[in-house]
N, C-alpha and C. Protein backbone atom coordinates (compact mmCIF):
# COMPACT_ATOMS: atom_id res chain seq x y z
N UNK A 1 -19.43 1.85 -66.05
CA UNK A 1 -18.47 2.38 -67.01
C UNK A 1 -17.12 1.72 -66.77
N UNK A 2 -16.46 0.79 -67.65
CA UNK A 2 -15.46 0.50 -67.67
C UNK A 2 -13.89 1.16 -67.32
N UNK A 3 -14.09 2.31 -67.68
CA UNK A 3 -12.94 2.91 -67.49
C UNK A 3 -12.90 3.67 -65.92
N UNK A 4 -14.00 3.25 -65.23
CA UNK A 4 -13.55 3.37 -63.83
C UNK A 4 -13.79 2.44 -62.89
N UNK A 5 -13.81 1.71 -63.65
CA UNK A 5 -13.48 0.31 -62.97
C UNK A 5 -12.00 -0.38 -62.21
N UNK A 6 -11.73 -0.97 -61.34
CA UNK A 6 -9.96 -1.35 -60.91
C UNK A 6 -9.59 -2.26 -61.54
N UNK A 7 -8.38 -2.13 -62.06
CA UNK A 7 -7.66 -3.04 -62.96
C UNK A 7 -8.27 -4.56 -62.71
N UNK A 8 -8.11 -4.66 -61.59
CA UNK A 8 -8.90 -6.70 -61.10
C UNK A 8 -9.79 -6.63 -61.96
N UNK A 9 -11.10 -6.19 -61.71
CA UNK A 9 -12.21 -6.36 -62.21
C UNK A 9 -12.22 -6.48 -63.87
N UNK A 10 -11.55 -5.57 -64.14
CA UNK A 10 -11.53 -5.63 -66.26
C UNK A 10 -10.72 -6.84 -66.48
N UNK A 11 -9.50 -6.85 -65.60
CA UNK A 11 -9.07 -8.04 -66.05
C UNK A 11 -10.27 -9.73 -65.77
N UNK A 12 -10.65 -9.89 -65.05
CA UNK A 12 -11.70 -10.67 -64.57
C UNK A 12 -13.16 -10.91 -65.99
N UNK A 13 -13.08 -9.91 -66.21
CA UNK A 13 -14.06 -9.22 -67.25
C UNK A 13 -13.56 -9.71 -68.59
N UNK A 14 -12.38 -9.44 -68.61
CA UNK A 14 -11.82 -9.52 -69.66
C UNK A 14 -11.42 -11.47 -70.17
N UNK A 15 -11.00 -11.82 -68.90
CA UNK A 15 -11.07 -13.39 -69.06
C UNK A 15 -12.47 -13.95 -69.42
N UNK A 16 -12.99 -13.21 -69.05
CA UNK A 16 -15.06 -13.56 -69.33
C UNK A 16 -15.30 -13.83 -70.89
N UNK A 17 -14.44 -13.14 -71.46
CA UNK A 17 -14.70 -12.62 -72.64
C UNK A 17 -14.96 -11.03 -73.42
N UNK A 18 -14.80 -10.45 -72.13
CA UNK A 18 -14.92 -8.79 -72.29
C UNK A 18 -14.10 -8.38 -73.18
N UNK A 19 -13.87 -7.98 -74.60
CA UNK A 19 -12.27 -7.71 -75.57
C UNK A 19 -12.47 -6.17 -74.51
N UNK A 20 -13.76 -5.46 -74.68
CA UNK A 20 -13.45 -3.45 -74.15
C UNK A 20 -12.40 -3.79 -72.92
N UNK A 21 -12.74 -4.93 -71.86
CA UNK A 21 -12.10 -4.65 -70.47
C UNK A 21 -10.79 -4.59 -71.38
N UNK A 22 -10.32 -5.71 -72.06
CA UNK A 22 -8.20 -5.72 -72.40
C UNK A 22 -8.40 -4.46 -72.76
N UNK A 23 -9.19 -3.59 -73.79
CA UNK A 23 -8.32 -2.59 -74.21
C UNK A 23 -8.60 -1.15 -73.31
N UNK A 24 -9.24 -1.30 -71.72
CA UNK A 24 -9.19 -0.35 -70.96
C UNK A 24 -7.74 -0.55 -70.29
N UNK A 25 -7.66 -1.92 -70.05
CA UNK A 25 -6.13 -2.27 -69.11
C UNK A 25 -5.04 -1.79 -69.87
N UNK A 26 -5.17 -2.40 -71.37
CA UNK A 26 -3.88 -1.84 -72.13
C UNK A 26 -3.63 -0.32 -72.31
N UNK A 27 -4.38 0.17 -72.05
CA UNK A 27 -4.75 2.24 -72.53
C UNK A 27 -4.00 2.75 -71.21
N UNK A 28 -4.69 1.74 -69.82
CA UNK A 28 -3.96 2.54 -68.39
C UNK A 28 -2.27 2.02 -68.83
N UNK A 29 -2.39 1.23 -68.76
CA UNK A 29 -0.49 0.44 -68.78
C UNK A 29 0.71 0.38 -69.62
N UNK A 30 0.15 0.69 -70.70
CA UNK A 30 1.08 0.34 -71.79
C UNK A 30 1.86 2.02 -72.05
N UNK A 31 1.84 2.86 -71.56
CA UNK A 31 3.08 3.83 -71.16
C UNK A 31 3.92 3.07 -70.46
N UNK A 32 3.20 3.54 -68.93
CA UNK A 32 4.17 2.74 -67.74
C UNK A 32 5.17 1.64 -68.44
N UNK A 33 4.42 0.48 -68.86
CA UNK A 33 4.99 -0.55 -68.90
C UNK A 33 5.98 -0.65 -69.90
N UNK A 34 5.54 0.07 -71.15
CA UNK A 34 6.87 0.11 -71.71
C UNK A 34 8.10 0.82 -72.02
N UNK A 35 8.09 1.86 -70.94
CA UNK A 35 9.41 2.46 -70.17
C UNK A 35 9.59 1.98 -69.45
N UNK A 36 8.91 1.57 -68.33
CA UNK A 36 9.90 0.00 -68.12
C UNK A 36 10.54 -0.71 -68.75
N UNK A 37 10.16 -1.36 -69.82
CA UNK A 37 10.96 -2.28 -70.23
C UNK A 37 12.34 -1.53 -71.07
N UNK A 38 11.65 -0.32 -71.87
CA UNK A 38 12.69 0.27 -72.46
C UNK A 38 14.07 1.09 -71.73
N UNK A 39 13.61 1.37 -70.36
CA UNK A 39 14.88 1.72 -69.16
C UNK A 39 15.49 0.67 -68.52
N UNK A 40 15.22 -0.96 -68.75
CA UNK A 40 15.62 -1.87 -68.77
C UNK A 40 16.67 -2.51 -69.80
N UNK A 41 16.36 -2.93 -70.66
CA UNK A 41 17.10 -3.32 -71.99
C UNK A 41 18.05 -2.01 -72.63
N UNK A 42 17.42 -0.43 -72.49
CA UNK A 42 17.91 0.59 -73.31
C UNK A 42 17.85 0.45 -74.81
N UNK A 43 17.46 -0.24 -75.43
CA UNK A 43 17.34 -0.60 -77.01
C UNK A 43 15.70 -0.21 -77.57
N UNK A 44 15.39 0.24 -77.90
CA UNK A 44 14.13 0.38 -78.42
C UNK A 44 13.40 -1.04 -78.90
N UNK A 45 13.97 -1.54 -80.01
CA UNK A 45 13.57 -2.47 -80.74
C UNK A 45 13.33 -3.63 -79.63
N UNK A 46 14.18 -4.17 -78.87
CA UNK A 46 14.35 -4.94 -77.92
C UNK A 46 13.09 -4.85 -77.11
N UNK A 47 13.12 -3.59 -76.52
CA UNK A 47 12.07 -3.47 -75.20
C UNK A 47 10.55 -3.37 -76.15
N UNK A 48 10.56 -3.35 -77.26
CA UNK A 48 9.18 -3.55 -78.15
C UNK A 48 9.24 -4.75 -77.87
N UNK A 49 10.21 -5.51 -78.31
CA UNK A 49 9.89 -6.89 -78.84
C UNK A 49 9.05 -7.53 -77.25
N UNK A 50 10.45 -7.52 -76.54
CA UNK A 50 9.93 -7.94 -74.99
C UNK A 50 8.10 -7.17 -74.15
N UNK A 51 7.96 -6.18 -74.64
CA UNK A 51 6.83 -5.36 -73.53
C UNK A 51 5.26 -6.49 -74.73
N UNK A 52 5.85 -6.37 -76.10
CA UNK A 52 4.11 -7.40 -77.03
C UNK A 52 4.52 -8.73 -75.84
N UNK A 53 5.63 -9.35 -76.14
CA UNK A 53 5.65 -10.48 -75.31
C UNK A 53 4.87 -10.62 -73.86
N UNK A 54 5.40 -9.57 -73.16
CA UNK A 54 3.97 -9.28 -71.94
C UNK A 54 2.74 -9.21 -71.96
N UNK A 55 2.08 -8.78 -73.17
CA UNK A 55 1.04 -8.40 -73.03
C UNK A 55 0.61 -9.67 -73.95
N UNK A 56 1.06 -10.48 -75.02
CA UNK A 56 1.09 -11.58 -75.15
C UNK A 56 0.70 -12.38 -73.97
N UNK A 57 0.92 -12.81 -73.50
CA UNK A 57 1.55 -13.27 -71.78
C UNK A 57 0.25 -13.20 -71.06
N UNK A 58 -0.34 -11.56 -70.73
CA UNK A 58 -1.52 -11.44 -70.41
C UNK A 58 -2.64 -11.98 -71.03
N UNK A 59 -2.68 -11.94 -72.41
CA UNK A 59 -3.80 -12.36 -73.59
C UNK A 59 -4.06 -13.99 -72.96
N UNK A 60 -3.08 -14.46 -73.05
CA UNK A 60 -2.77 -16.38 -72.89
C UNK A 60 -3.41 -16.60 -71.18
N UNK A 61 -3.02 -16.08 -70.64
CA UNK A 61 -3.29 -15.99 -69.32
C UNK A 61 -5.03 -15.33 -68.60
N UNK A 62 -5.31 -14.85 -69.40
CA UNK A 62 -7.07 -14.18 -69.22
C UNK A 62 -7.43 -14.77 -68.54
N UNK A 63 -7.48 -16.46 -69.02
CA UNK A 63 -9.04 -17.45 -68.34
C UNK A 63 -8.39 -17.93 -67.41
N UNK A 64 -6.99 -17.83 -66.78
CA UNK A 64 -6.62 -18.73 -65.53
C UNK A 64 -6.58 -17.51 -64.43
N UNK A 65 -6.60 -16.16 -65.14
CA UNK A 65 -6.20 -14.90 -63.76
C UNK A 65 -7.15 -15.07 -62.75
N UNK A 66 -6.54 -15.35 -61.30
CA UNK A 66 -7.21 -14.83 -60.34
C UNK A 66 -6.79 -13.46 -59.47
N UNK A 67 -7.55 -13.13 -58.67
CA UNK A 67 -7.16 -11.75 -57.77
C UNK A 67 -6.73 -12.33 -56.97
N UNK A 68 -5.30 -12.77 -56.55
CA UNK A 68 -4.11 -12.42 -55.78
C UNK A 68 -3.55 -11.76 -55.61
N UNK A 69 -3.29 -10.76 -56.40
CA UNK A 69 -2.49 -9.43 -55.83
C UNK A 69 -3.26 -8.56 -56.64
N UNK A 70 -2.62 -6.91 -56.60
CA UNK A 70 -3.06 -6.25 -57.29
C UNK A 70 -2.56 -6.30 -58.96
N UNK A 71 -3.58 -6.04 -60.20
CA UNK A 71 -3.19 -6.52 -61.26
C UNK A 71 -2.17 -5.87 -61.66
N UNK A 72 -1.38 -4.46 -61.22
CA UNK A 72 -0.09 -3.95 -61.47
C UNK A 72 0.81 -4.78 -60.83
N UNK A 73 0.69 -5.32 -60.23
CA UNK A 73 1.93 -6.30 -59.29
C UNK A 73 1.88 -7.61 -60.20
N UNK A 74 0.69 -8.28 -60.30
CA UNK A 74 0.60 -9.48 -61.70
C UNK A 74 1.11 -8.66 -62.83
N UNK A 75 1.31 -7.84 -63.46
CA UNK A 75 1.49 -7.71 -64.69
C UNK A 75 2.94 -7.37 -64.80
N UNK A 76 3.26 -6.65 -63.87
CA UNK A 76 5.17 -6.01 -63.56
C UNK A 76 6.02 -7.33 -63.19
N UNK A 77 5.18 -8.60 -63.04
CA UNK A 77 6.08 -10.01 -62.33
C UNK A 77 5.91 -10.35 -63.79
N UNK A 78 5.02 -10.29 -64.32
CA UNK A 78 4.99 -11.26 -65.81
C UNK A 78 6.36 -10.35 -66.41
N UNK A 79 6.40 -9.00 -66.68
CA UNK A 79 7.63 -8.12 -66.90
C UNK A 79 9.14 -8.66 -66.44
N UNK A 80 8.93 -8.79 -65.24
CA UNK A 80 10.49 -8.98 -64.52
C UNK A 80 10.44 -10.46 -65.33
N UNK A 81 9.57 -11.18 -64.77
CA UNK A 81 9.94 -12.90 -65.61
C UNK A 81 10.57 -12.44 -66.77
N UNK A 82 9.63 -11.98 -68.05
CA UNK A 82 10.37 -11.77 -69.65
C UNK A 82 11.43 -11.32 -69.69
N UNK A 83 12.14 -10.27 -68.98
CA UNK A 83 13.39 -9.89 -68.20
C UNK A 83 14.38 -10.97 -68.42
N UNK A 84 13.59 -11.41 -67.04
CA UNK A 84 15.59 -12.55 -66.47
C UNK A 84 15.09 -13.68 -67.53
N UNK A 85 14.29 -14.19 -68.75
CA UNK A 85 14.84 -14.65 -69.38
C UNK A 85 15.10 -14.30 -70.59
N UNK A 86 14.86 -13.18 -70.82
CA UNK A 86 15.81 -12.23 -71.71
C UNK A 86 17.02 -12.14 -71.45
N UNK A 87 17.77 -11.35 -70.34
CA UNK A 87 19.27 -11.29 -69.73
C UNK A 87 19.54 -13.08 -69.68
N UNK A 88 18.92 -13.86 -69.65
CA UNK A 88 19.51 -15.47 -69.33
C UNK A 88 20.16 -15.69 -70.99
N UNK A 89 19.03 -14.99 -71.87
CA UNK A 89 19.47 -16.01 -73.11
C UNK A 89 21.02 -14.72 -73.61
N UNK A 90 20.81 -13.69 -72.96
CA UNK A 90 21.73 -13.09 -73.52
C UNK A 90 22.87 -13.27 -73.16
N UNK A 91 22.86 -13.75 -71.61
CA UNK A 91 24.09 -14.37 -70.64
C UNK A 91 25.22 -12.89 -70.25
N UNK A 92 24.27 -11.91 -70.15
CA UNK A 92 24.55 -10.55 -70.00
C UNK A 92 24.30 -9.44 -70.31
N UNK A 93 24.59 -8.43 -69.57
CA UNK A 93 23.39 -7.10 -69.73
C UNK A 93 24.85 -6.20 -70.33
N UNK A 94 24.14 -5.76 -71.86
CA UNK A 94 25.24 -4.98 -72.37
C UNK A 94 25.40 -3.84 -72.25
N UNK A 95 26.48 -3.25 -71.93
CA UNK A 95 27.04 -2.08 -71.65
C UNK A 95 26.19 -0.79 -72.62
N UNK A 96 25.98 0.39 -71.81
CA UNK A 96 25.62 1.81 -72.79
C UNK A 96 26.15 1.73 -74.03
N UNK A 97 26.00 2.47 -75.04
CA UNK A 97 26.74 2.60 -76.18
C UNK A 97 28.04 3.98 -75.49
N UNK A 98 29.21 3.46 -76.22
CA UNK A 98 30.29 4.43 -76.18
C UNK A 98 30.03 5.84 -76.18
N UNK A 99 28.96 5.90 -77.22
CA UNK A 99 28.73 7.05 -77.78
C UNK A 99 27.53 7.91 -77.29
N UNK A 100 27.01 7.12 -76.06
CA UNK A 100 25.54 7.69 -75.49
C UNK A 100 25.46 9.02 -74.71
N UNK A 101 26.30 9.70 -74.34
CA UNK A 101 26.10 11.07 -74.04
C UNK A 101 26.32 12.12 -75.30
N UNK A 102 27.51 11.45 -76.51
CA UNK A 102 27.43 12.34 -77.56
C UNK A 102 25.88 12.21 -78.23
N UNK A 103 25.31 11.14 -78.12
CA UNK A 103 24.07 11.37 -78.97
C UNK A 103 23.03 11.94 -77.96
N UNK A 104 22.85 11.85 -77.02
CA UNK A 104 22.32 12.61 -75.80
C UNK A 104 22.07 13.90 -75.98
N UNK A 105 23.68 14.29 -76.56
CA UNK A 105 24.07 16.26 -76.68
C UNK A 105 23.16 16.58 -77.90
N UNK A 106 23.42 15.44 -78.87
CA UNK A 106 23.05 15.93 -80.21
C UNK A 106 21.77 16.31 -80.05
N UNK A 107 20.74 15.66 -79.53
CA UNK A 107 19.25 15.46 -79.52
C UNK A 107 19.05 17.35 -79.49
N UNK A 108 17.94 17.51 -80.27
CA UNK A 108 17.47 18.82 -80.43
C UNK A 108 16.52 19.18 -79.30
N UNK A 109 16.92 20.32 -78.36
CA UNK A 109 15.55 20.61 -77.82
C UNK A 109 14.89 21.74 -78.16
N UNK A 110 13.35 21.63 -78.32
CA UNK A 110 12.72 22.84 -78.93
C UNK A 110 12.64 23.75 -77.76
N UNK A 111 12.72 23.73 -76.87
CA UNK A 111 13.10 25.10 -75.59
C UNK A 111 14.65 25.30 -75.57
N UNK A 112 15.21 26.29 -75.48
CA UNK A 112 16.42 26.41 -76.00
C UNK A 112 16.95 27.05 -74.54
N UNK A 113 16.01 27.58 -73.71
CA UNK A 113 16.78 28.51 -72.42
C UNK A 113 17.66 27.72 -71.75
N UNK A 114 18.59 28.62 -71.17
CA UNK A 114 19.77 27.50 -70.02
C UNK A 114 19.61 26.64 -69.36
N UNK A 115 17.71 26.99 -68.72
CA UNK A 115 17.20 26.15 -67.43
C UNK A 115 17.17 24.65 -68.19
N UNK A 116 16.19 24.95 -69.01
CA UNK A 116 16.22 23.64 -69.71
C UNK A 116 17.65 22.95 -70.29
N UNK A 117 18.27 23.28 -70.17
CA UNK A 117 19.54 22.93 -70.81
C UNK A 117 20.28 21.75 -69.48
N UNK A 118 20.08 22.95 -68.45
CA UNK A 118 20.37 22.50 -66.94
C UNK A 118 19.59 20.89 -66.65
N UNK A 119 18.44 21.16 -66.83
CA UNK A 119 17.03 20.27 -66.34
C UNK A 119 17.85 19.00 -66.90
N UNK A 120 17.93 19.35 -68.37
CA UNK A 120 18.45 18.20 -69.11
C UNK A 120 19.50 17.42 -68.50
N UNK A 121 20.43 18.49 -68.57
CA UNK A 121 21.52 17.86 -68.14
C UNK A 121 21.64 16.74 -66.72
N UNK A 122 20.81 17.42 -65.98
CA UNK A 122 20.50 16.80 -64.49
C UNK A 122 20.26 15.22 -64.98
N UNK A 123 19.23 15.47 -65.35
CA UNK A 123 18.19 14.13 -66.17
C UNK A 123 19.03 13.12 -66.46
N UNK A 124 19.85 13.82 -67.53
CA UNK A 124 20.97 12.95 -68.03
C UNK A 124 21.41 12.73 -67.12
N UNK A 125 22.24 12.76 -66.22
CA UNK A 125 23.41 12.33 -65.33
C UNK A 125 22.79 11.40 -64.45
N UNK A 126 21.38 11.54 -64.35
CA UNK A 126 20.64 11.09 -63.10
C UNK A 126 20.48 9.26 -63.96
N UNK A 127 20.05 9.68 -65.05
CA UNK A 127 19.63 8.64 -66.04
C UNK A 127 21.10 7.29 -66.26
N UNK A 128 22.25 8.42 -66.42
CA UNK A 128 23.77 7.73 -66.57
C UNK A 128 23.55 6.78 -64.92
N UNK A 129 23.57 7.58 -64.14
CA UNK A 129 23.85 7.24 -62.71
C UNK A 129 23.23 6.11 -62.65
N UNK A 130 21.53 5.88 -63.15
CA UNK A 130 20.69 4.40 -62.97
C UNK A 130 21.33 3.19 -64.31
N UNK A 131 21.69 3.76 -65.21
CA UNK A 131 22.25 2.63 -65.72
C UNK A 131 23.54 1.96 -65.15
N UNK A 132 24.01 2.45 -64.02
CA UNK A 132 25.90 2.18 -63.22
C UNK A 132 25.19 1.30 -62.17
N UNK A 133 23.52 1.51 -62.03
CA UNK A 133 23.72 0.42 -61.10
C UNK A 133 23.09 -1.15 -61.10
N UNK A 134 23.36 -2.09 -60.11
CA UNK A 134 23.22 -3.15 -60.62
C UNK A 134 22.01 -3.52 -61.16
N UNK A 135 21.70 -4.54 -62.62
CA UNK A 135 20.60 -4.64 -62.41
C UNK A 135 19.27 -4.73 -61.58
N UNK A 136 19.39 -5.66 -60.71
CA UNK A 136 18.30 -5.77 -59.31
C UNK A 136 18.27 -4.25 -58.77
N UNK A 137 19.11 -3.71 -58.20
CA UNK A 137 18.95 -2.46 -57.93
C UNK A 137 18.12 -1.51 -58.67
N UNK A 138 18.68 -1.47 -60.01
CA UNK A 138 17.98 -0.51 -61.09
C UNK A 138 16.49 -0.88 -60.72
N UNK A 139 16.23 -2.19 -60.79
CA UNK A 139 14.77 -2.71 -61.14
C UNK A 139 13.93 -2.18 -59.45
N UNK A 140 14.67 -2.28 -59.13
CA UNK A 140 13.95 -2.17 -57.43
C UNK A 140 13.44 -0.30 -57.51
N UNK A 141 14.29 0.70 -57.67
CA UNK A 141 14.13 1.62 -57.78
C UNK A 141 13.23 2.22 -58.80
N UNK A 142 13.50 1.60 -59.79
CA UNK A 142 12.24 1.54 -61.08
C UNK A 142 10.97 1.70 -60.68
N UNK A 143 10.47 0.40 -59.87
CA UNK A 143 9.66 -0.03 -59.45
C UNK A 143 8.91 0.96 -58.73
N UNK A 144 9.48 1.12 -58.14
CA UNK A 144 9.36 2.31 -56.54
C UNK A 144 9.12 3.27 -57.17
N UNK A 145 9.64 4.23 -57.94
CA UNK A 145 9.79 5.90 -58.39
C UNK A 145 8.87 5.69 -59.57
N UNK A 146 8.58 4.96 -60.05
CA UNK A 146 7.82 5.36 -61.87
C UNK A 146 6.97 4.57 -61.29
N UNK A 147 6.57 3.54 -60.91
CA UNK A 147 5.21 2.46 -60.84
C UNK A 147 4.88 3.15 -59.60
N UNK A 148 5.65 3.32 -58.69
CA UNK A 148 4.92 4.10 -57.24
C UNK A 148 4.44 2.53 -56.45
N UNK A 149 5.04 1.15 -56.50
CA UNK A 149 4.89 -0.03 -56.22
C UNK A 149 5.02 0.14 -54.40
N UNK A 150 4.60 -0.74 -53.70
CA UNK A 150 4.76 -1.16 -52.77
C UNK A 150 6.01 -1.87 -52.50
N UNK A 151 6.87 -1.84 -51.15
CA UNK A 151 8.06 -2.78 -51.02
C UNK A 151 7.62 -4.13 -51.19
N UNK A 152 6.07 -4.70 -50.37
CA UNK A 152 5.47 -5.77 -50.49
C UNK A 152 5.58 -6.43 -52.17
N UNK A 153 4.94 -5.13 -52.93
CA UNK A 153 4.68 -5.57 -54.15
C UNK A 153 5.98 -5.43 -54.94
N UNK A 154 6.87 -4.89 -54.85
CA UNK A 154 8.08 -4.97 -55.68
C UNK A 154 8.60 -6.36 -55.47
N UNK A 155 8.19 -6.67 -53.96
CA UNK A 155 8.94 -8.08 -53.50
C UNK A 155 8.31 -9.57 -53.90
N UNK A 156 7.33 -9.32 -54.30
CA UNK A 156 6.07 -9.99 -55.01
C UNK A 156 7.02 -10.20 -56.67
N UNK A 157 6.81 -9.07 -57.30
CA UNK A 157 7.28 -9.26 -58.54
C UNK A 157 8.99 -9.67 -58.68
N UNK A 158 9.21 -9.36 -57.78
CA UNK A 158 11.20 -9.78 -58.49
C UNK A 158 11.39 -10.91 -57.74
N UNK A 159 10.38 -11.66 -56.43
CA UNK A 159 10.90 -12.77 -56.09
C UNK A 159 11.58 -12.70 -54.70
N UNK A 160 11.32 -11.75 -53.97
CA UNK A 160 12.14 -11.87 -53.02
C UNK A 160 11.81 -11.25 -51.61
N UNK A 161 12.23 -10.99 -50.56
CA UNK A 161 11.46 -10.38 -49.79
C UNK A 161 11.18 -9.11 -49.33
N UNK A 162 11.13 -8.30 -48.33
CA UNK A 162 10.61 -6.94 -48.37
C UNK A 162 11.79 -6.64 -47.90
N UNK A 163 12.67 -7.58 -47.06
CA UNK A 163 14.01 -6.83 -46.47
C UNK A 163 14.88 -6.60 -47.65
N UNK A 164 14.65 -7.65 -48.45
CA UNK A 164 15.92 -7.70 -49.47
C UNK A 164 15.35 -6.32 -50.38
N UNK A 165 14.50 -6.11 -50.73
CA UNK A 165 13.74 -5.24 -51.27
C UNK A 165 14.39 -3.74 -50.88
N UNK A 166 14.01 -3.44 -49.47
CA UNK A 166 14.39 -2.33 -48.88
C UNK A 166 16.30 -2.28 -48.74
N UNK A 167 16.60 -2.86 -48.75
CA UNK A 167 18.55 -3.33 -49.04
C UNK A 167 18.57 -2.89 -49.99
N UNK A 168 17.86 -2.97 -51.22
CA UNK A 168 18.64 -2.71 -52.68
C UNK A 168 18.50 -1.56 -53.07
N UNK A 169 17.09 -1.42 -52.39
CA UNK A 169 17.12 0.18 -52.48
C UNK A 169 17.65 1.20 -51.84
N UNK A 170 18.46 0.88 -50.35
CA UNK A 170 19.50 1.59 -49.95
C UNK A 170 20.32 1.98 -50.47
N UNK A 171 21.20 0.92 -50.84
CA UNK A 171 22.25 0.61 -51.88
C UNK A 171 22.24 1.42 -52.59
N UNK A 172 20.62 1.33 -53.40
CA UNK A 172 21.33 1.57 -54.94
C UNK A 172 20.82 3.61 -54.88
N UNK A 173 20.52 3.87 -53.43
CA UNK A 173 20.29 5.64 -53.42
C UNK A 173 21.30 5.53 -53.23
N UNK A 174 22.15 5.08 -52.08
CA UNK A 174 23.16 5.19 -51.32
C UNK A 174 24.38 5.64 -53.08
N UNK A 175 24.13 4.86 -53.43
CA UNK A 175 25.22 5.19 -54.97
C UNK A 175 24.80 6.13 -55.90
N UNK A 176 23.40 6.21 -55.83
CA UNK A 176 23.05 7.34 -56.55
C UNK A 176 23.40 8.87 -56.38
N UNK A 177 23.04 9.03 -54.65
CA UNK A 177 23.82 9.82 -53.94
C UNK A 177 25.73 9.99 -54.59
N UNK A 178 26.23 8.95 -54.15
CA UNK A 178 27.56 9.41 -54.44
C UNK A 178 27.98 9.88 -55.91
N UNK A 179 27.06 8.76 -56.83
CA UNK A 179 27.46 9.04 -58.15
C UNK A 179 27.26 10.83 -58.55
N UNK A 180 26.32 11.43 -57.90
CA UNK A 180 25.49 12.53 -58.13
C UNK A 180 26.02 13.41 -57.70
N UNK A 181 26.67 13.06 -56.71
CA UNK A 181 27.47 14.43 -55.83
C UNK A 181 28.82 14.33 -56.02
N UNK A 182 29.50 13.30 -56.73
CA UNK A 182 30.78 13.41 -57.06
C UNK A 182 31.34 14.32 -58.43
């Protein structure tokens, strides 16, 4: 049965010529992956355009994949790549909108109690707090808390090593912390 199969294998399968293996891989990933991209860019349209480009990316790539790493670590490096040359052609990562906590407020919630109001609010601030920090940082923590990645494997996908890895993610609690408690 395909769908309990490990990502390697469908992908493997899938370079074979398997179309079911792509669309078991795309069914596990394509949440994850594209809140990633969309807590990256912040634009909707954008992080569409960029997350088909990934999976584009994967399609082209089928018949050369080998098992070198795990296929969440291949597929989050093909991510970070579309990334930095996304931010390259843009020649900068643009600021929140002015207006992003007023439209934040506006948003309707269908639970109306305080807690939730609270929850929200947390969320929000927590959410403000990861966009203040540096890109690499953001991405390192990303990685870690929503993918549940390895330092190995975060260091795999952004290029760099496990120390630098574990640094950014000091850092960027270390500010999260302050931003949060100030």
């Amino acid at each position: 049965m395909q769908a309990e199969q490990p990502d390697e294998e469908l992908m493997l399968a899938y370079g074979a010529g398997d179309a079911g293996a792509f669309e078991v891989l795309y069914s596990r990933h394509r949440g994850p992956l594209f809140r990633f991209m969309l807590r990256q860019v912040r634009e909707h349209g954008t992080a569409e355009e960029l997350y088909q480009d990934v999976w584009q990316k994967v399609i082209v790539a089928r018949e050369r994949y080998r098992v070198e790493a795990k296929f969440t670590t291949w597929l989050y490096q093909i991510a970070h790549n579309r990334l930095t040359d996304h931010w390259r052609a843009q020649s900068h990562r643009p600021p929140a909108p002015e207006d992003a906590v007023e439209r934040a407020e506006r948003e309707p919630d269908p639970q109306t109690p305080e807690r939730q109001l609270s929850t929200f609010q947390e969320r929000r601030r927590l959410q403000l707090a990861l966009e203040e920090l540096p890109a690499d940082q953001r991405e390192a923590v990303m990685l870690r808390l929503e993918q549940e990645l390895s330092l190995e494997e975060i260091g795999e996908i952004t290029g760099v090593g496990r120390e630098t890895v574990k640094s950014r993610l000091r850092y960027a609690l270390d500010k999260l912390r302050q931003r949060l408690n100030s």
